[in-house]
N, C-alpha and C. Protein backbone atom coordinates (compact mmCIF):
# COMPACT_ATOMS: atom_id res chain seq x y z
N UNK A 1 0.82 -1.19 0.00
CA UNK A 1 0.00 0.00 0.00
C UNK A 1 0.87 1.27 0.00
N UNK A 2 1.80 1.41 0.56
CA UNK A 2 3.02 2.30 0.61
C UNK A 2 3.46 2.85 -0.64
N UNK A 3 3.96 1.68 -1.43
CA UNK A 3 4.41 2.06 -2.71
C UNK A 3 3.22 2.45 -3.71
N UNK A 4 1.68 2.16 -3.55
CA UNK A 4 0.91 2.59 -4.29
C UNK A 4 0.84 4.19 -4.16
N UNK A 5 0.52 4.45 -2.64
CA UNK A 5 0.21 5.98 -2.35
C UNK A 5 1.73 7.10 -3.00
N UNK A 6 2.55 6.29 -2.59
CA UNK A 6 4.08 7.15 -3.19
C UNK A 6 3.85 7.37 -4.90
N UNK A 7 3.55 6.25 -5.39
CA UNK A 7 3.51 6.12 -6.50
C UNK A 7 2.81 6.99 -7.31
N UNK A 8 1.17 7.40 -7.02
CA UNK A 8 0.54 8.17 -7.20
C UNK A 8 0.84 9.41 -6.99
N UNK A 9 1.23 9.67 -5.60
CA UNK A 9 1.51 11.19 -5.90
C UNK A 9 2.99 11.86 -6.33
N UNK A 10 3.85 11.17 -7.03
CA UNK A 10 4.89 10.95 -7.51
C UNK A 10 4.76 11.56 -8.24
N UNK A 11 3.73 11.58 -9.43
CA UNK A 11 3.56 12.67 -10.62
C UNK A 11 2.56 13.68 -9.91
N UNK A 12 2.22 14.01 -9.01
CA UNK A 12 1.98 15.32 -8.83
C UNK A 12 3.08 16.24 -8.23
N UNK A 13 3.72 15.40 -7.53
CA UNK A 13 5.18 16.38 -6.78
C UNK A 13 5.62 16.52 -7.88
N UNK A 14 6.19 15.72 -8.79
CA UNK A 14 7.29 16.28 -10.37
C UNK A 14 6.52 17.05 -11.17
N UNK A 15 5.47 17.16 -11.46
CA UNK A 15 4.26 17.99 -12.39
C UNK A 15 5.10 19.35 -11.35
N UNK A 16 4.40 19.35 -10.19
CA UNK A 16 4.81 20.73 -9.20
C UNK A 16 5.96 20.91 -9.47
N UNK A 17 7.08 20.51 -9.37
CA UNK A 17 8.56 21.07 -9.16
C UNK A 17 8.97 21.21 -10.95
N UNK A 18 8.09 21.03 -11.76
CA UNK A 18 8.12 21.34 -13.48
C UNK A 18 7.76 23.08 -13.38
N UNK A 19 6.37 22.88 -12.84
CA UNK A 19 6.32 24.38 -13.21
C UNK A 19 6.33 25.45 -12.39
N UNK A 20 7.21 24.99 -11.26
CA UNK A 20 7.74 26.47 -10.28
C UNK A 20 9.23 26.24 -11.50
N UNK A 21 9.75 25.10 -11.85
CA UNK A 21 11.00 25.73 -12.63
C UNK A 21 10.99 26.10 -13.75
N UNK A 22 9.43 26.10 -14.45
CA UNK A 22 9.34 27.23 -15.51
C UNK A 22 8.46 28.37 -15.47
N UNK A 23 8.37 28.54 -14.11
CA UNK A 23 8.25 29.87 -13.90
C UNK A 23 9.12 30.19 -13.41
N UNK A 24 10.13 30.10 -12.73
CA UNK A 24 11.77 30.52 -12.52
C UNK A 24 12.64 31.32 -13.90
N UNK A 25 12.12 30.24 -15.03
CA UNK A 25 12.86 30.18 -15.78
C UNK A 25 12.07 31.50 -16.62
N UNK A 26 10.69 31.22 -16.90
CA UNK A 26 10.42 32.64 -17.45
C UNK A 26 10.46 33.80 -17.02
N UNK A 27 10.54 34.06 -15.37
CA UNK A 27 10.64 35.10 -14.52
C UNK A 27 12.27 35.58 -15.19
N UNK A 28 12.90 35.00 -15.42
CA UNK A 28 14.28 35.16 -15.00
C UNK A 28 14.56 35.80 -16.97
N UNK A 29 13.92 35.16 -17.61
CA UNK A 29 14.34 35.30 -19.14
C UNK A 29 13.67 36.56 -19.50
N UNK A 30 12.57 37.21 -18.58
CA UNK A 30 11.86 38.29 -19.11
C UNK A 30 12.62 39.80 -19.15
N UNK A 31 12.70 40.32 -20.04
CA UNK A 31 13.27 41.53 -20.10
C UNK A 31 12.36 42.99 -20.23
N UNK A 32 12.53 43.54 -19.44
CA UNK A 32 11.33 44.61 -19.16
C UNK A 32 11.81 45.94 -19.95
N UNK A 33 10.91 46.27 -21.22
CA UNK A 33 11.26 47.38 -22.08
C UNK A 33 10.21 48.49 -22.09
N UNK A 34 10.54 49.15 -21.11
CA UNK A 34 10.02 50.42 -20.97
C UNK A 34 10.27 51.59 -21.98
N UNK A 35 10.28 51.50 -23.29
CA UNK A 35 10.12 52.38 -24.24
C UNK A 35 8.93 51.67 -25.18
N UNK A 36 8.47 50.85 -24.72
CA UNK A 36 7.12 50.38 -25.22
C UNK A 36 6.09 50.77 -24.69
N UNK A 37 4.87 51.21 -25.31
CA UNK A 37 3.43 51.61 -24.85
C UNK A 37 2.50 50.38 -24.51
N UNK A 38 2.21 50.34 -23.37
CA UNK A 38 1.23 49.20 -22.91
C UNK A 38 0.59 48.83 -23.70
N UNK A 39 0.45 47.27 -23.95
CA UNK A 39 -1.03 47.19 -24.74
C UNK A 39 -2.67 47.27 -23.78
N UNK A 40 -3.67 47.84 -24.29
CA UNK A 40 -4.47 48.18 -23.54
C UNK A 40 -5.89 47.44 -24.20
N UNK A 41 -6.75 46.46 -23.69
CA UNK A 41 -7.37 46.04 -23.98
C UNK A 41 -8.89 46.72 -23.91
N UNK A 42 -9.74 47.53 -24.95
CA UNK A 42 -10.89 47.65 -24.17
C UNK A 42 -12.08 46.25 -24.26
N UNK A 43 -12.72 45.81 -23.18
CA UNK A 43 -13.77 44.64 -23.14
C UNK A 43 -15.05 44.86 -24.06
């Protein structure tokens, strides 16, 4: 029973630790260009 419950949530811990490291990774690659005009959406 041990190895079932590990087993299962095995791909939810690696799913999780996927996308805090690509949001690391896009946080980190973004370059902020402030001579650009916002885009502004009206609804």
């Amino acid at each position: 029973m041990y190895h079932n419950t590990t087993a299962k949530f095995n791909a939810y811990y690696y799913a999780k630790e996927k996308i805090l490291e690509l949001e690391d990774e896009i946080e980190n690659e973004y370059q902020e260009d402030f001579s650009q005009v916002l885009p502004v959406f009206i609804p």
